[in-house]
Protein backbone atom coordinates (compact mmCIF):
# COMPACT_ATOMS: atom_id res chain seq x y z
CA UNK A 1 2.85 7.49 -39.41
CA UNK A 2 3.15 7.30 -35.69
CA UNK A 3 6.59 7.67 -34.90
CA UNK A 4 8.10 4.35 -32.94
CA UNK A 5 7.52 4.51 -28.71
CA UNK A 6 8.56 3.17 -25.97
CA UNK A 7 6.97 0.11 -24.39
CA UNK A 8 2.79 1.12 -23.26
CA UNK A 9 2.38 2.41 -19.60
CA UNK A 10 0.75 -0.89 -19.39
CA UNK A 11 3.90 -2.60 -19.88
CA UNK A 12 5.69 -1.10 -17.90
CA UNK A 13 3.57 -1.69 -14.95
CA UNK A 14 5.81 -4.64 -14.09
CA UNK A 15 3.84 -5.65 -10.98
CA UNK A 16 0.58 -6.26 -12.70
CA UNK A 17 2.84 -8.54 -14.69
CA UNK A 18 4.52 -10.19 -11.99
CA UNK A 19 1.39 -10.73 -10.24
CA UNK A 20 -0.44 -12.23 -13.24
CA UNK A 21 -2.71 -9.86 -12.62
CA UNK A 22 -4.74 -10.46 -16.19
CA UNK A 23 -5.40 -13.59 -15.33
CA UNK A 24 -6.76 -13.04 -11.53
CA UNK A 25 -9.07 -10.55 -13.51
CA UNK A 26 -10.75 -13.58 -15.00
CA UNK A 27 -11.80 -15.11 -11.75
CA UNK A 28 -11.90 -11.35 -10.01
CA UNK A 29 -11.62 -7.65 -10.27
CA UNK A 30 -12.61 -6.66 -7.10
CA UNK A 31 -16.05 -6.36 -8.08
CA UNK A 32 -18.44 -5.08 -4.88
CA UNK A 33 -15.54 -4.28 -2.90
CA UNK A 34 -15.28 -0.76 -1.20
CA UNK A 35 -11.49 0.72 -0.46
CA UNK A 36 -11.14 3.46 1.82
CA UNK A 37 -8.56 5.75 0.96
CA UNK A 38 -7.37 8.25 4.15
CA UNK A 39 -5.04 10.06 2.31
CA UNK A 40 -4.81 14.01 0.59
CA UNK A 41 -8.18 13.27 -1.22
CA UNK A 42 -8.65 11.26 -4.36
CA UNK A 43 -9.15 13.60 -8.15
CA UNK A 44 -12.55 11.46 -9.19
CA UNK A 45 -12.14 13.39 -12.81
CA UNK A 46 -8.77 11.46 -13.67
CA UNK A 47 -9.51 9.37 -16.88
CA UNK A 48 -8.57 6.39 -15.04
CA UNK A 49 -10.56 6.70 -12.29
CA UNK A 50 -13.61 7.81 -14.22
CA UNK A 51 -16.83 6.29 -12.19
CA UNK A 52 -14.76 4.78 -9.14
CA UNK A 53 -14.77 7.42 -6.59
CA UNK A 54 -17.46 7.45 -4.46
CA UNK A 55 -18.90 10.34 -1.98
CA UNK A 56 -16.36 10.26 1.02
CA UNK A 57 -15.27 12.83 3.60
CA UNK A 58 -13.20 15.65 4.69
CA UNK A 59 -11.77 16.51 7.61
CA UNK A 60 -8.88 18.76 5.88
CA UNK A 61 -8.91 22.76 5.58
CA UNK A 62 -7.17 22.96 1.81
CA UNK A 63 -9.29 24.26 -0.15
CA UNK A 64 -12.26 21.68 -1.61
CA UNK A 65 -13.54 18.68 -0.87
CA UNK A 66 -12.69 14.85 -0.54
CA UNK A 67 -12.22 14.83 -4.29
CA UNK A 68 -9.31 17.69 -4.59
CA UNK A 69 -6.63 16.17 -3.26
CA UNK A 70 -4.08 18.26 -2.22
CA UNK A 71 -0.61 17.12 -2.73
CA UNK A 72 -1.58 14.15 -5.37
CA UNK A 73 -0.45 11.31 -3.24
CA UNK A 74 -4.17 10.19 -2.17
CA UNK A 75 -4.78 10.08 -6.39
CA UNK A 76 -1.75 7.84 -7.14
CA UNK A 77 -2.75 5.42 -3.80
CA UNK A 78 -6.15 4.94 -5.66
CA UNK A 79 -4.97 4.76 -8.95
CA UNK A 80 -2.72 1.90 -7.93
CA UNK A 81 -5.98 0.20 -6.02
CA UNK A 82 -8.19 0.40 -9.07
CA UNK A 83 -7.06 2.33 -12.09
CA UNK A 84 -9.42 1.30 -14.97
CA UNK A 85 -6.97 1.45 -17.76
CA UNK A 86 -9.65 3.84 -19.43
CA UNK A 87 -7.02 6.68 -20.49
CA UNK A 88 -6.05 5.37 -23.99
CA UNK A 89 -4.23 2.52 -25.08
CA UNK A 90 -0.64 3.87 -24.80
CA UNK A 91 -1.30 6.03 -21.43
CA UNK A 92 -3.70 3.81 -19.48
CA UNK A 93 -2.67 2.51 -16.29
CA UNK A 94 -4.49 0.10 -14.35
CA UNK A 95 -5.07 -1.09 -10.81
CA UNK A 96 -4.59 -4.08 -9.22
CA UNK A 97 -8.14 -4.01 -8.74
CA UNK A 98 -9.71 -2.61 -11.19
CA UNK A 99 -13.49 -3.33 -10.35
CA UNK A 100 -13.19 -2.03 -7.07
CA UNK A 101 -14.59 1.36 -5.95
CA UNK A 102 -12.32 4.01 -3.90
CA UNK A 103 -14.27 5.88 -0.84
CA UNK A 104 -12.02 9.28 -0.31
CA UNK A 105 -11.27 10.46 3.59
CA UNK A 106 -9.09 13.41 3.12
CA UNK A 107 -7.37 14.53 6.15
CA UNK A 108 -5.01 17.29 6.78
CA UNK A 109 -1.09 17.50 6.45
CA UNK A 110 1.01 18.39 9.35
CA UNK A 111 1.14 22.35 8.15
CA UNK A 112 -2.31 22.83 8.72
CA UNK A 113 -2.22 20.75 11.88
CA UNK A 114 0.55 23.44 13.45
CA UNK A 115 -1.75 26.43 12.35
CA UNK A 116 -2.72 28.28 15.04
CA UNK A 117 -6.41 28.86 12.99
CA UNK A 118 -6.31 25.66 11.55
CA UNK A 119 -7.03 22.30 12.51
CA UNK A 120 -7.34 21.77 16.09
CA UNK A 121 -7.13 18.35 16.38
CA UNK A 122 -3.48 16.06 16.73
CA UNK A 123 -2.61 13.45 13.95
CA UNK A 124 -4.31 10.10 16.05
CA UNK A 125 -7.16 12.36 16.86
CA UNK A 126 -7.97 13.53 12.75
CA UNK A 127 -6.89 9.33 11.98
CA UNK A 128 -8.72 8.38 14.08
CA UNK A 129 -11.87 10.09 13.06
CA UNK A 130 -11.65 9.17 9.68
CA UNK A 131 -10.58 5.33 10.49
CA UNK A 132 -13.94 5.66 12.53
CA UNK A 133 -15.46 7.15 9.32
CA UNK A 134 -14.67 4.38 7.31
CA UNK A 135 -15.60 2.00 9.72
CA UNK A 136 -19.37 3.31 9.96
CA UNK A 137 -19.62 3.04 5.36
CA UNK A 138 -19.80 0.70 3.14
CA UNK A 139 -16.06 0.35 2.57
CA UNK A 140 -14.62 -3.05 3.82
CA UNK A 141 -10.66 -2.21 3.26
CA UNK A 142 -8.95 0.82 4.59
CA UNK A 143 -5.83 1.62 3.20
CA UNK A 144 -3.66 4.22 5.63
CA UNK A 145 -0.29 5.20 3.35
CA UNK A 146 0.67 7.11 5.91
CA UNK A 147 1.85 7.34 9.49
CA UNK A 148 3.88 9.27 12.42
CA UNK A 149 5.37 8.67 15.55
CA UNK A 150 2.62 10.09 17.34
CA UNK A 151 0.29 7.50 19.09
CA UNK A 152 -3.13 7.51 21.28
CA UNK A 153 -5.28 5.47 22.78
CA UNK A 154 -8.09 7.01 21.07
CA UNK A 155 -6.70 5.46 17.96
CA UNK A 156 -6.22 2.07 19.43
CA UNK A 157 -10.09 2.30 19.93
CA UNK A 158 -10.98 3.39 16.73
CA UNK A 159 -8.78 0.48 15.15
CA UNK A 160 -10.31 -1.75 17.34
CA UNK A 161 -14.01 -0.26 16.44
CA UNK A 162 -13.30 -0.77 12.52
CA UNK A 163 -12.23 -4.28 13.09
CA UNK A 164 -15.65 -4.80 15.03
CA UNK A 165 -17.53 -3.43 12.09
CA UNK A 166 -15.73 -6.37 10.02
CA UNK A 167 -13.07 -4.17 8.15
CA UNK A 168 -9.35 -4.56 7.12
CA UNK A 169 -6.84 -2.13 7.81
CA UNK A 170 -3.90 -1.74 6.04
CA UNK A 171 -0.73 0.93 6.63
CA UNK A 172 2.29 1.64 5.36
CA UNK A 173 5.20 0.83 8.16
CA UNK A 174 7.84 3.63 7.26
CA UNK A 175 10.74 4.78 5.18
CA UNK A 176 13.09 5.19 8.08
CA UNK A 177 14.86 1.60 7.87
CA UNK A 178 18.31 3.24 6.93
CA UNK A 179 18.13 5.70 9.52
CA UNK A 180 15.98 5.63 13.20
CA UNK A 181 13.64 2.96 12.03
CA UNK A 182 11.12 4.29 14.67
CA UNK A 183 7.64 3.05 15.11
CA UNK A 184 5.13 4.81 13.51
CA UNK A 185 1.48 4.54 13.63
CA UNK A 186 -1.36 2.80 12.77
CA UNK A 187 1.20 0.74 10.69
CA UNK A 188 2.07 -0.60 14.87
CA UNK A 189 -1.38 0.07 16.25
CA UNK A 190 -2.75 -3.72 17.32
CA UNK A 191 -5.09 -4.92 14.60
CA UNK A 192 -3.41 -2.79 11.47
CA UNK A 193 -1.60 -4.96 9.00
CA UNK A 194 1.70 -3.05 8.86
CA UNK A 195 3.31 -3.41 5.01
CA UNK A 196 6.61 -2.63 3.96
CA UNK A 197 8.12 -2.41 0.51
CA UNK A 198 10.47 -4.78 -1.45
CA UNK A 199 12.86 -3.46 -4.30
CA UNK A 200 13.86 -5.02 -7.71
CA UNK A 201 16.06 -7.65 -6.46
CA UNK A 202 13.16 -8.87 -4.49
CA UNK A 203 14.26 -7.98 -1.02
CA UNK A 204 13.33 -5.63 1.34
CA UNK A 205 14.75 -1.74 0.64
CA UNK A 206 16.91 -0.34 2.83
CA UNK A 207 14.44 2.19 3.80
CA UNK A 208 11.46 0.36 4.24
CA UNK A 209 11.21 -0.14 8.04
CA UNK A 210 11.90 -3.30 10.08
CA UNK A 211 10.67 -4.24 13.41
CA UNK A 212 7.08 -6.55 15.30
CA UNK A 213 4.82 -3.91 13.39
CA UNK A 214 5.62 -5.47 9.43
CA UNK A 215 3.02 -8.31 8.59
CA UNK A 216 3.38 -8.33 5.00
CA UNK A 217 5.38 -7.20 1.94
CA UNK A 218 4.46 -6.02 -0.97
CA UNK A 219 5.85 -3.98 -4.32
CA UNK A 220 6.67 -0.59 -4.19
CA UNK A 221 9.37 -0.11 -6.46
CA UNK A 222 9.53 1.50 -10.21
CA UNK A 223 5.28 2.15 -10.01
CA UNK A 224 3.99 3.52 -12.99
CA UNK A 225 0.52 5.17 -12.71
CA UNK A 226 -1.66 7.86 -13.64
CA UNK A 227 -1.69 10.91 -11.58
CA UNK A 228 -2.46 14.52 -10.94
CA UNK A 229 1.21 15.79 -12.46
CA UNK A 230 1.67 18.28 -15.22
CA UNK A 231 2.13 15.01 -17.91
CA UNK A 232 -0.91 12.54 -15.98
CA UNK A 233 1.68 10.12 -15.66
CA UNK A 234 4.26 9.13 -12.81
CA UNK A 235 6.90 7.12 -11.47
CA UNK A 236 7.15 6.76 -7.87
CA UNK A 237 7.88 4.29 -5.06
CA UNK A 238 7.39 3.59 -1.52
CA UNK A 239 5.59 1.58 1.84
CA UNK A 240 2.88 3.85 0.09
CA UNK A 241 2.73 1.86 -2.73
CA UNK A 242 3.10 -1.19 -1.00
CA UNK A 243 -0.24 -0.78 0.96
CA UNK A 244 -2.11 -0.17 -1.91
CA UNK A 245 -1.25 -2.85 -3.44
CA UNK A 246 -1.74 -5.03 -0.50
CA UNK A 247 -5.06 -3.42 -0.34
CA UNK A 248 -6.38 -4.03 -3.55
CA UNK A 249 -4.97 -8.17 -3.00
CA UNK A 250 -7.71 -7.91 -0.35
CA UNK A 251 -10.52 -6.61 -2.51
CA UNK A 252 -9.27 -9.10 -5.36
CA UNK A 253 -10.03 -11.94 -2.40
CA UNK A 254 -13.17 -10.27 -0.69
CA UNK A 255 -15.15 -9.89 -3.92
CA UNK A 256 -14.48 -13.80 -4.97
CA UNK A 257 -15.66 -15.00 -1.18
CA UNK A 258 -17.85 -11.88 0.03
CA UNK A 259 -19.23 -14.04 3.01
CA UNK A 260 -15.97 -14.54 4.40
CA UNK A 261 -15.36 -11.82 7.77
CA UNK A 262 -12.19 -9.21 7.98
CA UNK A 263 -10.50 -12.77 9.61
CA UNK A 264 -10.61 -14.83 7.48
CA UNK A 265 -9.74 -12.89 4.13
CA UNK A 266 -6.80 -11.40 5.98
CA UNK A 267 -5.45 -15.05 7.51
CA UNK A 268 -5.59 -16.74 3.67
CA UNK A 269 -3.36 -13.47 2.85
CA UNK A 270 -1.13 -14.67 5.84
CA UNK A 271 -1.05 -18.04 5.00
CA UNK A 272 -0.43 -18.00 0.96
CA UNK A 273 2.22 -14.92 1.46
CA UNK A 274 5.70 -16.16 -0.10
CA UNK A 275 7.33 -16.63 3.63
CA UNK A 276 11.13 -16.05 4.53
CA UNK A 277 13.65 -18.19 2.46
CA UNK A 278 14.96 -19.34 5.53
CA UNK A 279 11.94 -20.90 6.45
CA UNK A 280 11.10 -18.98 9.54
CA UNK A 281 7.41 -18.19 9.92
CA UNK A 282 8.11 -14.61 10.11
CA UNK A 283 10.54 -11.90 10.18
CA UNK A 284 11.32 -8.30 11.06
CA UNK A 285 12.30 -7.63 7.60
CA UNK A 286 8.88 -9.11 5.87
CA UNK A 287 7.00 -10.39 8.43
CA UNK A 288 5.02 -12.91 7.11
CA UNK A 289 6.16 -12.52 3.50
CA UNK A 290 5.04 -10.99 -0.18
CA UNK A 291 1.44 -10.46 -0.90
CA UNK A 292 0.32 -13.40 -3.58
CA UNK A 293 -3.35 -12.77 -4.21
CA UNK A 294 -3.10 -15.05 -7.22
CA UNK A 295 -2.49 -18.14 -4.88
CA UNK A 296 -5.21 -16.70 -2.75
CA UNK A 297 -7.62 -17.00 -5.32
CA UNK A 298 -6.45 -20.22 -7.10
CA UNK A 299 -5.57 -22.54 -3.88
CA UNK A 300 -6.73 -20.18 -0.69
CA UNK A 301 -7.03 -23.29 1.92
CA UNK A 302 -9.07 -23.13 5.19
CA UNK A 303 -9.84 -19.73 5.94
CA UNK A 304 -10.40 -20.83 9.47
CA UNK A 305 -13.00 -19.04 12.29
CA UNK A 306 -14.39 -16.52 11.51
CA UNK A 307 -14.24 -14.07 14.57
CA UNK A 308 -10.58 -14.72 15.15
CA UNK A 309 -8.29 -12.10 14.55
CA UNK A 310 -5.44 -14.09 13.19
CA UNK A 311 -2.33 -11.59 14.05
CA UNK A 312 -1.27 -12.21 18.05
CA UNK A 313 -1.38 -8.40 18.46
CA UNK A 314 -5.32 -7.86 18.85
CA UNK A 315 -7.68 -9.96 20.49
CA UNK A 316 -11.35 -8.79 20.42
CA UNK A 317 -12.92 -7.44 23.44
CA UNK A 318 -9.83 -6.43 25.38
CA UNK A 319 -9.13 -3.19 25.88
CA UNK A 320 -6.18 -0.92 24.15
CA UNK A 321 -3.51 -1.02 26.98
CA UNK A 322 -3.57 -4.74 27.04
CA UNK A 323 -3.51 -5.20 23.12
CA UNK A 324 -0.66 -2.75 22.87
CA UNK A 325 1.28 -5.27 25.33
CA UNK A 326 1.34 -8.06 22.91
CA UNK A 327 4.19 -7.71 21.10
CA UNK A 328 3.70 -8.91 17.49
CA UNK A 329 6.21 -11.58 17.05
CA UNK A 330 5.00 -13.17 20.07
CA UNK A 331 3.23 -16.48 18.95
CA UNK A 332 -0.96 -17.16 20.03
CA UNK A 333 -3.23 -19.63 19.55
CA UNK A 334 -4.74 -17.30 16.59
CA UNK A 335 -1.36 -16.72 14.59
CA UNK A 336 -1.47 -17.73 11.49
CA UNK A 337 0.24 -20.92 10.09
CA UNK A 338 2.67 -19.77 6.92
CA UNK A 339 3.65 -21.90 4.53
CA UNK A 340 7.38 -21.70 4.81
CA UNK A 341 9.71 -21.16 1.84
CA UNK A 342 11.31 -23.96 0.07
CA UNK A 343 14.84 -22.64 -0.43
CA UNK A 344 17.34 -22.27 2.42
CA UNK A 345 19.30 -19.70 3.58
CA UNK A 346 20.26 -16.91 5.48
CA UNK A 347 16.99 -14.77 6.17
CA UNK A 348 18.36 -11.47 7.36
CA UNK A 349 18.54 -9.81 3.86
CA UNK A 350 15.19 -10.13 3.81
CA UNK A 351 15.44 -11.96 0.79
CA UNK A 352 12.62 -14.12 -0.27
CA UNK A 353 12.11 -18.00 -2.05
CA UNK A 354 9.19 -16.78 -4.23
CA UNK A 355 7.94 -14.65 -6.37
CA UNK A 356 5.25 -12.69 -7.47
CA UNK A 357 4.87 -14.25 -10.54
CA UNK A 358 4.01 -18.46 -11.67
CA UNK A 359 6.74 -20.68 -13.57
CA UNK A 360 7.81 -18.92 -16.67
CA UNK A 361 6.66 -15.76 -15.98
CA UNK A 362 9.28 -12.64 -16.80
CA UNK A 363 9.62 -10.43 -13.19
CA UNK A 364 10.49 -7.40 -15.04
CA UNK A 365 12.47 -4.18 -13.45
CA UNK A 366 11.73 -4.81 -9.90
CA UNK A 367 9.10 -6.32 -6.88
CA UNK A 368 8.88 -3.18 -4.76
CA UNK A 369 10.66 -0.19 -3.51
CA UNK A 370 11.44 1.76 -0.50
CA UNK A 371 9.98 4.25 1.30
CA UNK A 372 10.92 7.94 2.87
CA UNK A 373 11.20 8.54 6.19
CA UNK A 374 8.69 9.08 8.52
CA UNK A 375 9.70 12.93 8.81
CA UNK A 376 9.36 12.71 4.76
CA UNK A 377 5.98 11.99 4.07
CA UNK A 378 4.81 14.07 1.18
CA UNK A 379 4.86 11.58 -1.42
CA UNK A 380 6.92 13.33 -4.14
CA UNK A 381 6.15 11.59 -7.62
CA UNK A 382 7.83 11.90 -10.66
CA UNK A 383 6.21 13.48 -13.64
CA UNK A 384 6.63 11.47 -16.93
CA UNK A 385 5.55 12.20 -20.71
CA UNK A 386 2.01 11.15 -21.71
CA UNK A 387 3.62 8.77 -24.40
CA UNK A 388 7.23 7.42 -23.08
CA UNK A 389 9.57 8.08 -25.79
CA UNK A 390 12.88 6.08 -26.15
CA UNK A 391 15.03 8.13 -25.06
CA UNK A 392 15.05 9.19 -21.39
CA UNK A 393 12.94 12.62 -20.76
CA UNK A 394 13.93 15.31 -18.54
CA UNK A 395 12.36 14.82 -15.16
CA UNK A 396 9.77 17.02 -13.68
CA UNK A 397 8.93 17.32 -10.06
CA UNK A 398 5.73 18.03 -8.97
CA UNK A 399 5.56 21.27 -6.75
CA UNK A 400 4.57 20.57 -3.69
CA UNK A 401 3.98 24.09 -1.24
CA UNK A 402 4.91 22.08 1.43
CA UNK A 403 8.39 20.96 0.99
CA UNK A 404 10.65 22.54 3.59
CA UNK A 405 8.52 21.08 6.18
CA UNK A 406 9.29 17.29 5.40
CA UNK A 407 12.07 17.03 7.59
CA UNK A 408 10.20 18.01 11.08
CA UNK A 409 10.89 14.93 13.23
CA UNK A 410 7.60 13.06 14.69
CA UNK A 411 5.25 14.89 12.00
CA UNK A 412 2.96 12.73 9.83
CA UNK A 413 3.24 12.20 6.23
CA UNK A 414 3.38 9.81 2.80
CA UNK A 415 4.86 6.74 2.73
CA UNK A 416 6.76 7.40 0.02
CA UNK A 417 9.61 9.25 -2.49
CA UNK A 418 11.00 10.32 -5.54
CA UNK A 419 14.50 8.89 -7.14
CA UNK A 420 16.92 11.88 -7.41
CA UNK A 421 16.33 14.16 -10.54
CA UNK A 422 19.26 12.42 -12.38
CA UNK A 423 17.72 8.86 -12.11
CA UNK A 424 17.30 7.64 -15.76
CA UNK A 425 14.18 6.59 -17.40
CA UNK A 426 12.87 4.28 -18.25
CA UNK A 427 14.78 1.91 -16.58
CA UNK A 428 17.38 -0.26 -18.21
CA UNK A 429 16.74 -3.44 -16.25
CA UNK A 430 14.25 -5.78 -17.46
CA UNK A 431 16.08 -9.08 -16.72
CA UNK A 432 14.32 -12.39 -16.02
CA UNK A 433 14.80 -13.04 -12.15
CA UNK A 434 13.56 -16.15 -12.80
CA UNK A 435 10.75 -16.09 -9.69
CA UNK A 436 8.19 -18.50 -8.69
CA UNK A 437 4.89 -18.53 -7.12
């Protein structure tokens, strides 16, 4: 007899579940959608990625290529994006967006950057290339879980050129919302959709950043997917997380309308996103609110003109300098109109009216999770058995060669962490929240 286990991997992928996303799978998958991953490379041999990675590129010097990703963290971004569930039925973790295809851009880490024989090139410089990359494929989303205080024109321009060539981009805003909370880029780069990460009482984490740069919100809290660890299974959260997610929403919208442009498919995200209880249009905390793909696809409105970037950041055809003037929260002729909440309140906890799920539907664990710092970017993910048992395992960390660099201020990393060694599992709180769409 099989001995009794916990809960499937499935199950506990409480997002997917929030998000009802079985039944946006029955209108869309994400089918003919391309996501750019610029991450640490993407392992196209993981069972649940079987037959979704596509060619990409490499601009790293790790050993490899595009599909040996060096730290794991460019795996579990794609495996979150469209995991296929193909593992086995206890194991399996899926995607948001299952029927969409990942196009791996490995760049480098900051060690190799500050090698003397390494690359020569600063973080905007190897972003920028591969944001440029991505712009010149087939891929229509970019997802960017990563950042650093480091800026350039040069990636202004390519973020500008991608949007040109009719593609999304989406980056994770920070983990340093506890501590500096500074900038970091392209999450603040005019035209990037900055996300940031909400926790399991549905607000926004302490460490997920504030500031102009967030546009939306999205999970990132208690993720369970498959990844490159010693056990093929992890528990992680972060802004990382966050983006992917609000990644694959975008590919779950573009493959239902595919003649829609970039514009429009990000302005019915703005515009069905759960906004601030308070009713404000937008704030630092969330920006314009939670991702809700399933209202997207159900009840998506007017996606209105097409060549119209709808954030008041960017405006096509003007030039870096000016773009980077506009301050986000300022309010254009192009923002977006956001369908307020419908409960009142006090808005600076970040808290939110909605949820991810419809009427009836259990939010279990959590919606979202913080993210490290901006000087902690090496996504750190916690290794879990193949088959969760019922009592808590021992948790395993990853090795990463890299660690005792994390903490150099302005260098790039992962949006994203690992709960202290100590942290049980699996979580004890699966209460109904009681959330609405």
């Amino acid at each position: 007899m099989t001995p009794a286990q916990a809960e499937t991997v499935r199950d506990q992928q409480w997002y997917l579940a929030a998000m009802r996303a079985e039944q946006m799978w029955k209108t869309s998958t994400g089918k003919g959608v391309t996501v750019a991953v610029i991450d640490s490379g993407v392992e196209e041999d993981l069972p649940d990625l079987r037959g979704q990675v596509l060619a990409g590129k490499n601009y790293s010097y790790h050993p490899g290529d595009e599909h040996d990703d060096y730290s794991g963290h460019g795996t579990g971004m794609a495996v979150l994006i469209a995991g296929t569930g193909q593992k086995n039925s206890a194991t399996a973790s899926y995607g948001l967006a299952p029927g969409a295809k990942i196009l791996p851009i490995r760049v480098p880490d900051f060690i190799e950057n500050s090698r003397k024989d390494g690359n020569p090139d600063s973080y905007p410089t190897y972003v920028s290339k591969a944001i440029r990359y991505a712009a010149d494929s087939e891929a229509q989303v970019i997802n960017i879980s990563l950042g650093s205080t480091w800026n350039s024109p040069e990636l202004s321009k390519a973020v500008a050129y991608a949007l040109s060539k009719n593609k999304l981009i989406f980056a994770a805003v920070g983990n340093t919302g506890s501590g500096t909370n500074q900038r970091e880029y392209p999450a603040a780069t005019p035209g990037v959709v900055g996300v940031g990460a909400i926790d399991e009482n549905l607000k926004v984490t302490k460490e997920s950043q504030r500031g102009s740069q967030v546009d939306l919100v999205a999970p990132g809290y208690d993720m369970i997917a498959a990844c490159t660890g010693k056990t093929g299974l992890c528990k992680s959260h972060g802004t990382s997380d966050a983006t992917a997610l609000a990644s694959a929403s975008a590919a779950l919208i573009w493959s239902k309308h595919p003649n829609w442009t970039n514009n429009q498919v990000l302005r019915v995200m703005l515009n069905t996103a759960s906004g601030p209880k308070s009713g404000k249009k937008r704030t630092d905390e969330i920006g314009y609110g939670a991702v809700r793909p399933r209202i997207a696809l159900t009840n998506p409105g007017d996606p209105g003109p097409a060549h119209v970037y709808p954030l008041p950041d960017f405006k096509y055809g003007s030039t870096p300098e000016s773009n980077a003037a506009t301050a986000k929260p300022s309010k254009s002729a192009s923002e977006p109109t956001v369908a307020a909440g419908n409960s009142s309140g006090d808005d600076s906890s970040g808290t939110l009216p909605w949820i991810l799920g419809g009427a009836g539907v259990l939010v279990m664990a959590g919606a979202g999770g913080a993210t490290l710092a901006l000087r902690n970017r090496k996504r750190r993910r916690e290794a879990m058995p193949a088959q969760p048992p019922m009592a808590p395992p021992p948790i395993q960390h990853q090795p990463n060669p890299y660690a005792t660099n994390w903490n150099q201020p302005g260098q790039p990393g992962h949006q994203g962490r690992m709960p202290s060694p100590d942290q049980p599992w699996p979580p004890q709180n699966t209460n109904d929240h009681g959330g609405r769409a």
